[in-house]
N, C-alpha and C. Protein backbone atom coordinates (compact mmCIF):
# COMPACT_ATOMS: atom_id res chain seq x y z
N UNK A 1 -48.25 -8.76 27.45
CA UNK A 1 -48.41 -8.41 26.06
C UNK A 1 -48.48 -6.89 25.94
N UNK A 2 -48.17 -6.14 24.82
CA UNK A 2 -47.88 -4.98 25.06
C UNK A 2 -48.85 -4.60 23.60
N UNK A 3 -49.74 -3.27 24.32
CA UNK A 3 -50.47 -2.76 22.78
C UNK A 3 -49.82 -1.29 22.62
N UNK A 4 -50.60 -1.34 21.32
CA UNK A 4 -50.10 -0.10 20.96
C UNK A 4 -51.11 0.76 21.12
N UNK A 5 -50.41 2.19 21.60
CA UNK A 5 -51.05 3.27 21.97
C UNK A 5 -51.31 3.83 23.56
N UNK A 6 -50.09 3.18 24.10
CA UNK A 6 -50.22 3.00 25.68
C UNK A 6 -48.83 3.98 25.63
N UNK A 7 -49.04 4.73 26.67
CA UNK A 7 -48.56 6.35 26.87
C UNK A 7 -47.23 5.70 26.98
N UNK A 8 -46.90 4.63 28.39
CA UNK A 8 -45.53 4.15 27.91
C UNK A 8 -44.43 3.81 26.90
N UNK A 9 -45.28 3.43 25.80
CA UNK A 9 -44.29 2.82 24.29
C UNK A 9 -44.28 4.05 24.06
N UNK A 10 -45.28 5.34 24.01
CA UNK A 10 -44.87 7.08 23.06
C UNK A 10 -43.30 7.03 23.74
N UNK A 11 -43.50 7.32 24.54
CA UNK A 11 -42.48 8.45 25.91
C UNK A 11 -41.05 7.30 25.73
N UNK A 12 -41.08 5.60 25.40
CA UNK A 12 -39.86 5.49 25.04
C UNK A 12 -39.79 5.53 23.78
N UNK A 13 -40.18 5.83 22.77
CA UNK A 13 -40.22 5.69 21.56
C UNK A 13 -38.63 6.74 21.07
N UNK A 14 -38.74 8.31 21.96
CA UNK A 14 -37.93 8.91 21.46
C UNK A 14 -36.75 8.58 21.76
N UNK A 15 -36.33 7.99 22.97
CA UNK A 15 -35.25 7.68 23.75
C UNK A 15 -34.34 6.63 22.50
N UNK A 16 -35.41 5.56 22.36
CA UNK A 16 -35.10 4.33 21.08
C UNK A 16 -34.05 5.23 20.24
N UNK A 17 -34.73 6.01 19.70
CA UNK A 17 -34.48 6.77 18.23
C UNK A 17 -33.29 7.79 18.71
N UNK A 18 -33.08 8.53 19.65
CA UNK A 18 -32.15 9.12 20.63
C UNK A 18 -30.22 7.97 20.56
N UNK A 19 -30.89 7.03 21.32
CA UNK A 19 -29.57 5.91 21.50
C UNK A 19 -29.74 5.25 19.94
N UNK A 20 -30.47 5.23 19.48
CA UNK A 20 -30.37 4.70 17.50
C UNK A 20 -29.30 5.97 16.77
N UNK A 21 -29.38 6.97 17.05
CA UNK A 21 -28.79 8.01 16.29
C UNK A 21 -27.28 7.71 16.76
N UNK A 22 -27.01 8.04 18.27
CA UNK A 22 -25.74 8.20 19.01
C UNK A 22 -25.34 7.00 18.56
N UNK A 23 -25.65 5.67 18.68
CA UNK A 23 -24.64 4.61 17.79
C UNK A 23 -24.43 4.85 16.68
N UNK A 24 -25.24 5.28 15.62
CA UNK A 24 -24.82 5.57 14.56
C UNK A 24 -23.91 6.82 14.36
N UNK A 25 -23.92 7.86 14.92
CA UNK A 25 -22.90 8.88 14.52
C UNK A 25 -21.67 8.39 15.57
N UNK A 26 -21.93 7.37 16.45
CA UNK A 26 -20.23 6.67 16.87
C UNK A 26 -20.10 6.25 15.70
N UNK A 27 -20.67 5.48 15.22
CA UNK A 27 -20.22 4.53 14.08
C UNK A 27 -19.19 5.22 12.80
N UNK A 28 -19.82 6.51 12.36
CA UNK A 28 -19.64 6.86 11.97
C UNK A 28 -18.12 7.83 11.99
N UNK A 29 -18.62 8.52 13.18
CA UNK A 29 -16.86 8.89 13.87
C UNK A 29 -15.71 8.11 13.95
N UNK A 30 -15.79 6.36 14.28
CA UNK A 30 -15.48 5.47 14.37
C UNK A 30 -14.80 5.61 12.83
N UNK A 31 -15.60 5.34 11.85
CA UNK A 31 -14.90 5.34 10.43
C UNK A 31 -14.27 6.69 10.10
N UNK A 32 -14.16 7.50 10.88
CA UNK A 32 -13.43 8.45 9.86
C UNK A 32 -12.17 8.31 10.49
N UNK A 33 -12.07 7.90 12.07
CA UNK A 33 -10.62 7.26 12.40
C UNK A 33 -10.33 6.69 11.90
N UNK A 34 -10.89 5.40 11.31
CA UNK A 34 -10.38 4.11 10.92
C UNK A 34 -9.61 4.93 9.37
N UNK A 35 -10.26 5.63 8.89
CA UNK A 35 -10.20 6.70 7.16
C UNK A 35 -8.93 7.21 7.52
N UNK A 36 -8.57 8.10 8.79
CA UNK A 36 -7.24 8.66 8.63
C UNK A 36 -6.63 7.65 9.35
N UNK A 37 -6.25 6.10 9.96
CA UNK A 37 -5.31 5.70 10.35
C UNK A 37 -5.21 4.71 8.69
N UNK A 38 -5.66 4.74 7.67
CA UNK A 38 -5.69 4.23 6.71
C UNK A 38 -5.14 4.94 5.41
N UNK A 39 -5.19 6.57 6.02
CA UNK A 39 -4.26 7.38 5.52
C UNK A 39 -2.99 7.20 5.67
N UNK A 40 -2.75 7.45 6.88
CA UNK A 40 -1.76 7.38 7.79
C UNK A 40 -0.73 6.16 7.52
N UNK A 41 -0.85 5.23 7.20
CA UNK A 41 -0.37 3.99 6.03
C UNK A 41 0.02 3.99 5.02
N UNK A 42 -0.62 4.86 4.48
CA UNK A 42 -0.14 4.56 2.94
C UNK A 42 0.51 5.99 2.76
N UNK A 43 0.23 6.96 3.59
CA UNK A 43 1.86 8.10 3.67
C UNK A 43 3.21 7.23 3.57
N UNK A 44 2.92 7.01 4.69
CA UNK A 44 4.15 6.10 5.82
C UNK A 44 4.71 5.03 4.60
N UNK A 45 3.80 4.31 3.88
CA UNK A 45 4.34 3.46 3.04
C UNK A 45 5.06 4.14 2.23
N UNK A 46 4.63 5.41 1.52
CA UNK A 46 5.12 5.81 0.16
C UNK A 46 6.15 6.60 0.72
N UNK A 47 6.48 6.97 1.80
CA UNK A 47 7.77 7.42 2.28
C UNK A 47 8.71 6.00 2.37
N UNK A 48 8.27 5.43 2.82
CA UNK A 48 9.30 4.43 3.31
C UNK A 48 9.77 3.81 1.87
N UNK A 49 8.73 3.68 0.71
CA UNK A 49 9.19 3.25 -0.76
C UNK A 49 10.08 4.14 -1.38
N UNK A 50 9.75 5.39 -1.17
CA UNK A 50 10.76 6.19 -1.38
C UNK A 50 12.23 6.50 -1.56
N UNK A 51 12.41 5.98 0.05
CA UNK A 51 13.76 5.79 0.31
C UNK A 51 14.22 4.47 -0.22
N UNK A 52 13.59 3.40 -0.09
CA UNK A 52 13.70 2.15 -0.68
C UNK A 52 14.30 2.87 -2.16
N UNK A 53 14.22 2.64 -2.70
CA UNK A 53 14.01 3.41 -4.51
C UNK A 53 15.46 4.41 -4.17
N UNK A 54 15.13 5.07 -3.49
CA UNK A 54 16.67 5.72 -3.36
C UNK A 54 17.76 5.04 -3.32
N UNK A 55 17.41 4.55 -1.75
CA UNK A 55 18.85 3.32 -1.42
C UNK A 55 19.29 2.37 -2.42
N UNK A 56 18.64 1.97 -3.69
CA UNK A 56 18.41 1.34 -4.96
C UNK A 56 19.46 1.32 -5.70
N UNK A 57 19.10 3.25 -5.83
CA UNK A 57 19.65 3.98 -6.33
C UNK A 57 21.44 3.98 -6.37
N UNK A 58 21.36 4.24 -5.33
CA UNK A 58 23.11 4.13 -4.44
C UNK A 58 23.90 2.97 -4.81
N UNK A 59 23.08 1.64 -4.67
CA UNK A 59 23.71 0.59 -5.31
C UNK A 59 25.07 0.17 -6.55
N UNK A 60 24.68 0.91 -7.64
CA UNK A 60 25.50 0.95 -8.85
C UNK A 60 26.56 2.04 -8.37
N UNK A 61 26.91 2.96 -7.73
CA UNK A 61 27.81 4.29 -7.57
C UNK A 61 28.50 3.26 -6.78
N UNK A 62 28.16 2.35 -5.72
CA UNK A 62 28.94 2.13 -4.37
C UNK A 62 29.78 1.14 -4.80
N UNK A 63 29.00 0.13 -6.02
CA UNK A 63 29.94 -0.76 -6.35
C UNK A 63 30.90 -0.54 -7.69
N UNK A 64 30.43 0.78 -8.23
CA UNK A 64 31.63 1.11 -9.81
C UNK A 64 32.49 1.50 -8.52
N UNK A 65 32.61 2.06 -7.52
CA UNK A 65 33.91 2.47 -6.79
C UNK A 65 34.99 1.61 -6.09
N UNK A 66 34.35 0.31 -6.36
CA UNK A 66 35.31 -0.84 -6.74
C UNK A 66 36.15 -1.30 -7.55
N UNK A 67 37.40 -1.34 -7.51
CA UNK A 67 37.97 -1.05 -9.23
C UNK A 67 38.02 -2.19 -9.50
N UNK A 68 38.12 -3.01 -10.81
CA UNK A 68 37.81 -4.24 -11.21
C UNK A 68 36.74 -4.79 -11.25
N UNK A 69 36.47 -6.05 -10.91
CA UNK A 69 35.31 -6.83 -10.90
C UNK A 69 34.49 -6.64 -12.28
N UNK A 70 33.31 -6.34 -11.60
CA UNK A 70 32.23 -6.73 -12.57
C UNK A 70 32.57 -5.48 -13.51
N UNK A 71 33.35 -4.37 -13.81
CA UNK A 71 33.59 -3.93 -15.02
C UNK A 71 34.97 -4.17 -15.62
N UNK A 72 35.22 -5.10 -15.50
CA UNK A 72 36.34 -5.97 -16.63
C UNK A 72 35.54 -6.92 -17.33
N UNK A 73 34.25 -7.19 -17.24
CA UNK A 73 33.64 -8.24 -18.18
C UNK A 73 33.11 -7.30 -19.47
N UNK A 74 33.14 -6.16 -19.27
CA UNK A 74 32.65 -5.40 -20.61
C UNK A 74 31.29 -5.59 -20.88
N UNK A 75 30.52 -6.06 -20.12
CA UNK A 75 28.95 -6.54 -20.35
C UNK A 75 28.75 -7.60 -20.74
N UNK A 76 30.22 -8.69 -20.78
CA UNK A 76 30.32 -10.09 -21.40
C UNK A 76 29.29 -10.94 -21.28
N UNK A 77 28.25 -11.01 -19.98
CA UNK A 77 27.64 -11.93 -19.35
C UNK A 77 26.67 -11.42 -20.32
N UNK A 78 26.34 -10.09 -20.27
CA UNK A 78 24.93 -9.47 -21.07
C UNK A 78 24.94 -10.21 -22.69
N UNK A 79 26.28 -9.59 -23.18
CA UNK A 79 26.29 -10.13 -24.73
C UNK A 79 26.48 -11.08 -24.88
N UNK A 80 26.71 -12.16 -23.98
CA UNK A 80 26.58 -13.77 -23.94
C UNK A 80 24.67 -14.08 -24.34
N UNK A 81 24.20 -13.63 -23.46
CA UNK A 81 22.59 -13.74 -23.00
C UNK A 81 22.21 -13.49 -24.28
N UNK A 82 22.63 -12.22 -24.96
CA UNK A 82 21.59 -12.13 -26.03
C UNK A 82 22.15 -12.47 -27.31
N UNK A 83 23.39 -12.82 -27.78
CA UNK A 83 23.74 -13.81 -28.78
C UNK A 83 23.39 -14.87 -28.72
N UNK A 84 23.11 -15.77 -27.31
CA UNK A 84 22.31 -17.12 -27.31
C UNK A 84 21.32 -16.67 -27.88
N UNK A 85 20.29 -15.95 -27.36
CA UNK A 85 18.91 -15.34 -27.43
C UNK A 85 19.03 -14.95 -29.18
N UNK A 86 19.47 -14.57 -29.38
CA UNK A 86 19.88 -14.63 -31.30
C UNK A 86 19.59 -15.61 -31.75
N UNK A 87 20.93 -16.50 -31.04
CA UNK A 87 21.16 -17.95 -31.99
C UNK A 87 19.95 -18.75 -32.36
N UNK A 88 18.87 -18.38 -30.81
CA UNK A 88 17.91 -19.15 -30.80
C UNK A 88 16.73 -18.94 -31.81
N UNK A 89 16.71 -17.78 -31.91
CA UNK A 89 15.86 -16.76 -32.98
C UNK A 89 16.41 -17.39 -34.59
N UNK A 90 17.22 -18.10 -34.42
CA UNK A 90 17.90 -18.19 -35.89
C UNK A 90 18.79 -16.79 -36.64
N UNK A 91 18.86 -16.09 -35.56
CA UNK A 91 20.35 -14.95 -36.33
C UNK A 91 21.22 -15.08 -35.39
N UNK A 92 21.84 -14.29 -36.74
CA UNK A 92 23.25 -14.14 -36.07
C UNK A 92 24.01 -13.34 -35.96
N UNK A 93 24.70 -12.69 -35.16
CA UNK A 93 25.25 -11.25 -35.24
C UNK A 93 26.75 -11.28 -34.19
């Protein structure tokens, strides 16, 4: 059984509080890695969306340099869509 006030519990008392601190400022160091590899992500993402959004971009140029196709419909498919979308409304145009 162990009392208190016995020279042994002083003398480890500081050591306790010593290895209590050092885990905690690992801990702590620990999170500020974890903080910049969590940075480090969402750079990386918003670059990589970036280009996404670009390459997007390119889409419509690569295919008007196709001659024909989808611009011989004149937007037919579009003004199909929204004269139904009219009709349904009850106008008409």
């Amino acid at each position: 059984m162990l009392e208190v006030g016995h020279s042994h519990h002083a003398s480890s008392l500081p050591t306790y509080n010593a290895t209590g601190l050092g885990v905690l400022f690992g801990k702590l160091q620990q999170g500020v890695q974890e903080n910049q590899q969590v940075l480090t992500i969402a750079r990386m993402r918003a670059e990589a969306e970036d280009i996404y959004g670009q390459k997007l971009g390119d889409i419509e140029g690569a295919t008007n340099r196709i001659e024909g196709g989808f611009q011989k419909d004149d937007g037919a498919s579009v003004k199909k869509v929204r004269h139904e979308q009219s009709f349904e409304r009850g106008h008409t145009n």
